[in-house]
Protein backbone atom coordinates (compact mmCIF):
# COMPACT_ATOMS: atom_id res chain seq x y z
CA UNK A 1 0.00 0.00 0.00
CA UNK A 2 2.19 2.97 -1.27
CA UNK A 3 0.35 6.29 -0.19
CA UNK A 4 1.32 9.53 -0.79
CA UNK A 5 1.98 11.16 2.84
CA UNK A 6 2.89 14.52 1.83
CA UNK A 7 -0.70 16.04 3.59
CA UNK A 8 0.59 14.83 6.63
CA UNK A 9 4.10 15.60 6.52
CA UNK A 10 3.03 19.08 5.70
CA UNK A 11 0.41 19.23 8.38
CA UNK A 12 2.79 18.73 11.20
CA UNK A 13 5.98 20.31 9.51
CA UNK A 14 3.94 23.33 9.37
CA UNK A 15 1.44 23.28 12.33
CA UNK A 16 3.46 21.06 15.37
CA UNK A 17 7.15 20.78 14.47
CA UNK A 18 8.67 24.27 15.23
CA UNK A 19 6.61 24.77 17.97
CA UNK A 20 7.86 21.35 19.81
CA UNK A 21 11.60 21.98 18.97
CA UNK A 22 10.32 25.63 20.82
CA UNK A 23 9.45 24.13 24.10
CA UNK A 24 5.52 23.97 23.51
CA UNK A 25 3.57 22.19 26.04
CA UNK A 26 6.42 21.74 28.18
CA UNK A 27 4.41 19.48 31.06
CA UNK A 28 3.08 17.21 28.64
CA UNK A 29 5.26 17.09 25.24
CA UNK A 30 1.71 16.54 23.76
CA UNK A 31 -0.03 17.25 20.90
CA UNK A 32 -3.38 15.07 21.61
CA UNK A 33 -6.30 16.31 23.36
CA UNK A 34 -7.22 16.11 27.29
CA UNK A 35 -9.16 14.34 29.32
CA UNK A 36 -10.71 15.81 32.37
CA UNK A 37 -12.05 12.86 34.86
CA UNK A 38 -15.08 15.88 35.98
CA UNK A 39 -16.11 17.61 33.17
CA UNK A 40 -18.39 20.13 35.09
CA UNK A 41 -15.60 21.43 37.24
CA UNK A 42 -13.20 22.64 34.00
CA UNK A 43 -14.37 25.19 31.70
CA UNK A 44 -12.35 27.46 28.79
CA UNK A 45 -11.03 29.76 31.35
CA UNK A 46 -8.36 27.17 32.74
CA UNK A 47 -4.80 28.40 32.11
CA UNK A 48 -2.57 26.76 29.46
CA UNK A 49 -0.90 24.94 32.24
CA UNK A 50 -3.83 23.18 33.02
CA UNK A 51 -4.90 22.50 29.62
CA UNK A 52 -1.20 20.76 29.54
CA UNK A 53 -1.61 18.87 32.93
CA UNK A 54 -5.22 17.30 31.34
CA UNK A 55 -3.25 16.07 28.24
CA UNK A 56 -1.16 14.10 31.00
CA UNK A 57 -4.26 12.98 32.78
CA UNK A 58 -5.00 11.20 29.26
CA UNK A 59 -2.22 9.25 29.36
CA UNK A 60 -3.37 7.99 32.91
CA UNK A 61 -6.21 7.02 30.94
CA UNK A 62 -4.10 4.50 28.74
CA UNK A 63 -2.17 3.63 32.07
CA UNK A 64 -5.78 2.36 33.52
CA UNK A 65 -7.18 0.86 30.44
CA UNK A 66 -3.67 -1.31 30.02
CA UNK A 67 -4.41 -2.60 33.67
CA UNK A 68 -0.79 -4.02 34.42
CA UNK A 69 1.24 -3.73 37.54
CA UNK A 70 3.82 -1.10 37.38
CA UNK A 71 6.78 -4.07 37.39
CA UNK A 72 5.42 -5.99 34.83
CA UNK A 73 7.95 -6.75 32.04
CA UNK A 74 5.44 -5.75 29.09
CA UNK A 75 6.62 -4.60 25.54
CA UNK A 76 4.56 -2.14 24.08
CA UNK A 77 4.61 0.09 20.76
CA UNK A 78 3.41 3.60 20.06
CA UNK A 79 2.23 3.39 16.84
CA UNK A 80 2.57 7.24 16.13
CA UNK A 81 4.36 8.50 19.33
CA UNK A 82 4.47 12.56 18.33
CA UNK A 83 6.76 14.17 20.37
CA UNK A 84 6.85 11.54 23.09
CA UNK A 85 4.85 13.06 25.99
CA UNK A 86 3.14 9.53 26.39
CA UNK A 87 5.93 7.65 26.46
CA UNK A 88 7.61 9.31 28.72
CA UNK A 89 4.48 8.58 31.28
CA UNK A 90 4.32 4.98 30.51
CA UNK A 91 8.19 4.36 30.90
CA UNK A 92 7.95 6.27 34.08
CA UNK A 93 5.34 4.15 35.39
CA UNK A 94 6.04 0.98 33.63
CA UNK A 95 9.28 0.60 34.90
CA UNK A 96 10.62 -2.79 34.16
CA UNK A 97 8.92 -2.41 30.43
CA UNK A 98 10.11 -1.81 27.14
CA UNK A 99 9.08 0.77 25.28
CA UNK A 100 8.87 1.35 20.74
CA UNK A 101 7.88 4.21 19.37
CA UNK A 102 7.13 5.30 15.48
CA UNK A 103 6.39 8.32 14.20
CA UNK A 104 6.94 10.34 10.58
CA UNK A 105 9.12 13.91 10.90
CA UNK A 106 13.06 14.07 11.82
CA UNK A 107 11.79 16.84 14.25
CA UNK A 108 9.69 14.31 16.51
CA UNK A 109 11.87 11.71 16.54
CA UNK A 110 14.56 14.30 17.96
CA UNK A 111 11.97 16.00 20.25
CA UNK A 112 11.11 12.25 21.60
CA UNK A 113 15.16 10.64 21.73
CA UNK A 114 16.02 14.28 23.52
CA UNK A 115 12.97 13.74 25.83
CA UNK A 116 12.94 10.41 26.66
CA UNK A 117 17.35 9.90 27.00
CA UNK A 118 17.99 11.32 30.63
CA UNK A 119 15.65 8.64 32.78
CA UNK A 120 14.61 5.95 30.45
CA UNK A 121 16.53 5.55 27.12
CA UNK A 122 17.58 2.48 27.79
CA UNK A 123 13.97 0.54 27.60
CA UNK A 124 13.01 2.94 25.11
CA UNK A 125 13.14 3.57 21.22
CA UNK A 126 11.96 5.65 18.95
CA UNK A 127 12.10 4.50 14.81
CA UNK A 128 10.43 6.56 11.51
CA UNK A 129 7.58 4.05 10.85
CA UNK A 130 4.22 4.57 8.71
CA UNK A 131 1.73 2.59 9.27
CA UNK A 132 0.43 3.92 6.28
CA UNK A 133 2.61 1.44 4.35
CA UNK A 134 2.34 -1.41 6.61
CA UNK A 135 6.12 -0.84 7.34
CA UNK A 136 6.12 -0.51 11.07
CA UNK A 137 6.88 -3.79 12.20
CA UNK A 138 10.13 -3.34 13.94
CA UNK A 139 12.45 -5.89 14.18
CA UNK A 140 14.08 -7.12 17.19
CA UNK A 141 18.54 -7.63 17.21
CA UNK A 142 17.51 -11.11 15.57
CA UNK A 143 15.82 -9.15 12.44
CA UNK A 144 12.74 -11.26 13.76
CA UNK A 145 9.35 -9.31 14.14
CA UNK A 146 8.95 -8.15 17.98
CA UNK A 147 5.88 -9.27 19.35
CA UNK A 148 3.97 -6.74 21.57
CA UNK A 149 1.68 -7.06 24.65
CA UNK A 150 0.10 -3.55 24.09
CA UNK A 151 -0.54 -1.31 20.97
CA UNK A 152 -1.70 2.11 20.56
CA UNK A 153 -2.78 4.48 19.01
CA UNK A 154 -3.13 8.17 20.32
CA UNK A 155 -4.83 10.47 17.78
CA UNK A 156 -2.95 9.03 15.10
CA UNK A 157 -5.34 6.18 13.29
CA UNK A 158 -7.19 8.73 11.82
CA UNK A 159 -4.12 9.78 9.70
CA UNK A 160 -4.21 5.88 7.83
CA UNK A 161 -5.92 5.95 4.76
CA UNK A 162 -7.33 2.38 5.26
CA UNK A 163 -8.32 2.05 9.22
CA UNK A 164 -8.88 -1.74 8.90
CA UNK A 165 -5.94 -2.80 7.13
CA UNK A 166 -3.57 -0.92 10.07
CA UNK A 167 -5.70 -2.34 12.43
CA UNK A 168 -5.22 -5.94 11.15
CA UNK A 169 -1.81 -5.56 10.73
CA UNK A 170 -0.98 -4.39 14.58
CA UNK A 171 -3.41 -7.22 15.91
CA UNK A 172 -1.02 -9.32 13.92
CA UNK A 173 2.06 -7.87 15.67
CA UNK A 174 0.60 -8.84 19.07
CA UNK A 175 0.97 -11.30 21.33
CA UNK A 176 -1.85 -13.95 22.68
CA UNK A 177 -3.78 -11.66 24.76
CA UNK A 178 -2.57 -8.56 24.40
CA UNK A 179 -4.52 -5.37 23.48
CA UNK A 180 -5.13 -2.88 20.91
CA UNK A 181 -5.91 0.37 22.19
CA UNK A 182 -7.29 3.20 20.16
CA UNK A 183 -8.10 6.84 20.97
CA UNK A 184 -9.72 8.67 17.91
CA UNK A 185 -12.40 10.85 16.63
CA UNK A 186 -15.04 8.42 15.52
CA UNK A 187 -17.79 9.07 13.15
CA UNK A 188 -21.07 8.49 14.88
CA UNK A 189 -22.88 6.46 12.44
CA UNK A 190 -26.03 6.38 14.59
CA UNK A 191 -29.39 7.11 12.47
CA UNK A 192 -29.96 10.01 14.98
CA UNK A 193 -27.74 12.53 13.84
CA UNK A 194 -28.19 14.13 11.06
CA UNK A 195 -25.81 16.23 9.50
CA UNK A 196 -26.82 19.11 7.26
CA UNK A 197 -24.44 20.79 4.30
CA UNK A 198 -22.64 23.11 6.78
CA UNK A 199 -22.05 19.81 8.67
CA UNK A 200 -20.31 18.31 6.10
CA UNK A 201 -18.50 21.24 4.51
CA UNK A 202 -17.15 21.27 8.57
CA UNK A 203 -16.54 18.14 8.28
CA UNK A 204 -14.20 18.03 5.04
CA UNK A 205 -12.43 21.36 6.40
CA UNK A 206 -11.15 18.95 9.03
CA UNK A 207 -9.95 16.86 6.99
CA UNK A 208 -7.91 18.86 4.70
CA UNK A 209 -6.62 20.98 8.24
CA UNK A 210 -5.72 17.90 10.23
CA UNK A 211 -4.83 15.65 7.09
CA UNK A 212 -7.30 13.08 7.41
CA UNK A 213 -8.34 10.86 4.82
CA UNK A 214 -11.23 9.93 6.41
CA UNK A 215 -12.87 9.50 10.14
CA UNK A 216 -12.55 6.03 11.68
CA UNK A 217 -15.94 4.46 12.47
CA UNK A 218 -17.41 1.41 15.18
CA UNK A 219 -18.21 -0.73 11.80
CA UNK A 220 -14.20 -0.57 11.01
CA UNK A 221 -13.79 -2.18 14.17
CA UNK A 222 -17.08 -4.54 13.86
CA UNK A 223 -15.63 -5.77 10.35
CA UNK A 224 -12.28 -7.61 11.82
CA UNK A 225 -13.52 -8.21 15.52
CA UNK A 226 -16.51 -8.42 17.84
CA UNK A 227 -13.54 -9.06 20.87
CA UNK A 228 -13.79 -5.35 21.56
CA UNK A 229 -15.52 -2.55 23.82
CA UNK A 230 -15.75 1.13 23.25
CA UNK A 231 -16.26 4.06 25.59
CA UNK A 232 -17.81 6.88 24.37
CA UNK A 233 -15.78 9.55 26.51
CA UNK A 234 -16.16 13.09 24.65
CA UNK A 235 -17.65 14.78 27.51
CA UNK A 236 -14.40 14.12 29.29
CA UNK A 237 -12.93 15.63 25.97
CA UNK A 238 -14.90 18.72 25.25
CA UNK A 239 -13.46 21.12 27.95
CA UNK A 240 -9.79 20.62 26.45
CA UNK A 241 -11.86 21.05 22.98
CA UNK A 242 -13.39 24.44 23.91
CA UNK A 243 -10.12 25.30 25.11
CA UNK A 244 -8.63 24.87 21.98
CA UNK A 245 -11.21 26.51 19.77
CA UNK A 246 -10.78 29.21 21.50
CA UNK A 247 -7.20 29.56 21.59
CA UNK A 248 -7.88 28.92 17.69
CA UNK A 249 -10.09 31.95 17.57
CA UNK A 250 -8.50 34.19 19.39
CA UNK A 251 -5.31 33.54 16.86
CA UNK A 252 -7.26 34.01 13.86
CA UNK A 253 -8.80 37.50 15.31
CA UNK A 254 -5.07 38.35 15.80
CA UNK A 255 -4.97 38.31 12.21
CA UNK A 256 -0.93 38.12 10.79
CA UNK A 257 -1.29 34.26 10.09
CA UNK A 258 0.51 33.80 7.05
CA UNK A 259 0.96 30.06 6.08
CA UNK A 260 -1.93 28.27 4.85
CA UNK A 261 -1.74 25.14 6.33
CA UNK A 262 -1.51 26.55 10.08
CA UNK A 263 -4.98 28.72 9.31
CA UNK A 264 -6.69 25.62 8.12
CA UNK A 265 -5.49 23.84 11.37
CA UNK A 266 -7.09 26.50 13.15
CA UNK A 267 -10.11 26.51 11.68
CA UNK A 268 -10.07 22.97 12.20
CA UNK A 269 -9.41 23.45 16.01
CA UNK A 270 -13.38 25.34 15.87
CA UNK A 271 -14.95 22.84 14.07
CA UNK A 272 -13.17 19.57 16.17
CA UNK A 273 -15.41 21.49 19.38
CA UNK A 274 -18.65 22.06 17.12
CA UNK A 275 -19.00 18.78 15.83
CA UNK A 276 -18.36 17.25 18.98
CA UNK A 277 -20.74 19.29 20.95
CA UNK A 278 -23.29 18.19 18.70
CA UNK A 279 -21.85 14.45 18.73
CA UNK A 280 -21.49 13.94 14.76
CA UNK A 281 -18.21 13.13 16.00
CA UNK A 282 -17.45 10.73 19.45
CA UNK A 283 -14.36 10.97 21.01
CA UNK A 284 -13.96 7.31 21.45
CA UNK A 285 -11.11 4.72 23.63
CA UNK A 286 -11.55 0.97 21.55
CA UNK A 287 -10.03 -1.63 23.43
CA UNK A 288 -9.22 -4.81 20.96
CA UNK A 289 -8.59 -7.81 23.17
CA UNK A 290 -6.21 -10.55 21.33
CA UNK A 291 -7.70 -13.99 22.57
């Protein structure tokens, strides 16, 4: 499957890259969303430090959905690891595990190998991988496939161009009862919502801002598995989503925003909290259990 990447190598070239290598979101090296456990006490006047602090609280998400002890010897990949923020977490609290990470731009591997080298280098690596082209299989010192007791994927599924064919392939890569872990913007494909032609105009804005080809759905999963649950969580989502927007806003009202590709991420930023509000898109954990 040889796919032309160049929308997303652009998108975080232009909108993430720069701004990492600058010291952005310094508590959580993240570029994924938050997740605040009470929804009803957070709101969009929380300071950026906050908003940073909720993108680690995500992370203690994955930490309870795995649901190992802390010295378990586990081997786990990051299939699209950013700028490492997540990593970092799970090698901290993981601490007799082994950690793999792939991602796409020289600038987050650096930002990840600088951030992860002082405390926990040494059970941790970090490899150019696409799952886009089924080559992120990494091979172990023996040049045999490693076999992993936990994938996932933070924000970065919706980037493939064919959901179930990445999501067959990292099954494949696991071991006998490990689990596949997805957080992602899912398409709510339930007859209730109805989306009219500023919906969908929205909609394929996103897209061409965030670079994806198209929003993962429940059926994706439904078609390989039925060994799965799914949490609809967006609520716990929305806060850092208003946040954003209006950070989004108030950049665009600024005015001075001269590459194209950072005012169509913006724009996007607005229309990831509008469509969410209105639930035409769920911010959705999948949890694939390997039997």
């Amino acid at each position: 499957m040889d796919v032309d990447l160049s929308a997303v190598l652009n998108y975080y070239n232009d909108c993430w890259d720069e701004r990492f290598l600058d010291g952005h979101n310094s508590i959580s090296h993240a570029c994924h969303y938050g997740f605040y456990s009470d929804p009803s006490r957070n709101n969009i006047n929380n300071t950026q430090s906050e908003y940073d602090k909720s993108k680690k609280q995500l992370n203690n998400k994955l930490i309870e959905i795995i649901d190992k002890k802390y010295d378990d010897k586990l081997i786990m990949l990051d299939a699209g690891c950013g700028y490492g923020g997540t990593m970092l977490d799970l090698s901290r609290y993981f601490i007799n595990s082994n950690i793999y990470g792939i991602t796409l731009t020289n600038a987050q591997i650096k930002c990840t190998n600088e951030l992860l080298y002082l405390d926990t280098a040494n059970r941790t690596k970090v490899l150019y991988g696409n799952f886009n082209n089924d080559d992120f299989d990494i091979q172990n010192n023996q040049n045999h496939p490693i076999k992993y007791d936990i994938i996932y994927f933070i924000e970065s599924i919706c980037h493939s161009d064919c959901k179930e064919t990445t999501i067959k392939i990292a099954l494949s890569m696991l071991n006998n009862n490990g689990k596949l872990i997805i957080f992602d913007y899912f398409e709510n494909l339930d007859d209730n919502v109805v989306c009219d032609d500023l919906d969908n105009r929205t909609i394929d804005e996103i897209k061409v801002g965030m670079a994806i080809p198209s929003f993962i759905n429940i059926k994706n999963i439904e078609n390989i598995t039925d060994n799965f649950n799914a949490y609809d969580v967006t609520n716990h989502i929305l806060p850092g989503m208003e946040y954003s927007k209006c950070k989004a806003q108030k950049k665009i009202d600024n005015g001075n925003i001269q590459n194209e590709n950072i005012m169509k991420h913006l724009q996007s930023c607005i229309h990831m909290y509008n469509l969410h509000s209105k639930h035409i898109l769920n911010y959705t954990i999948v949890v694939i259990d390997k039997s």
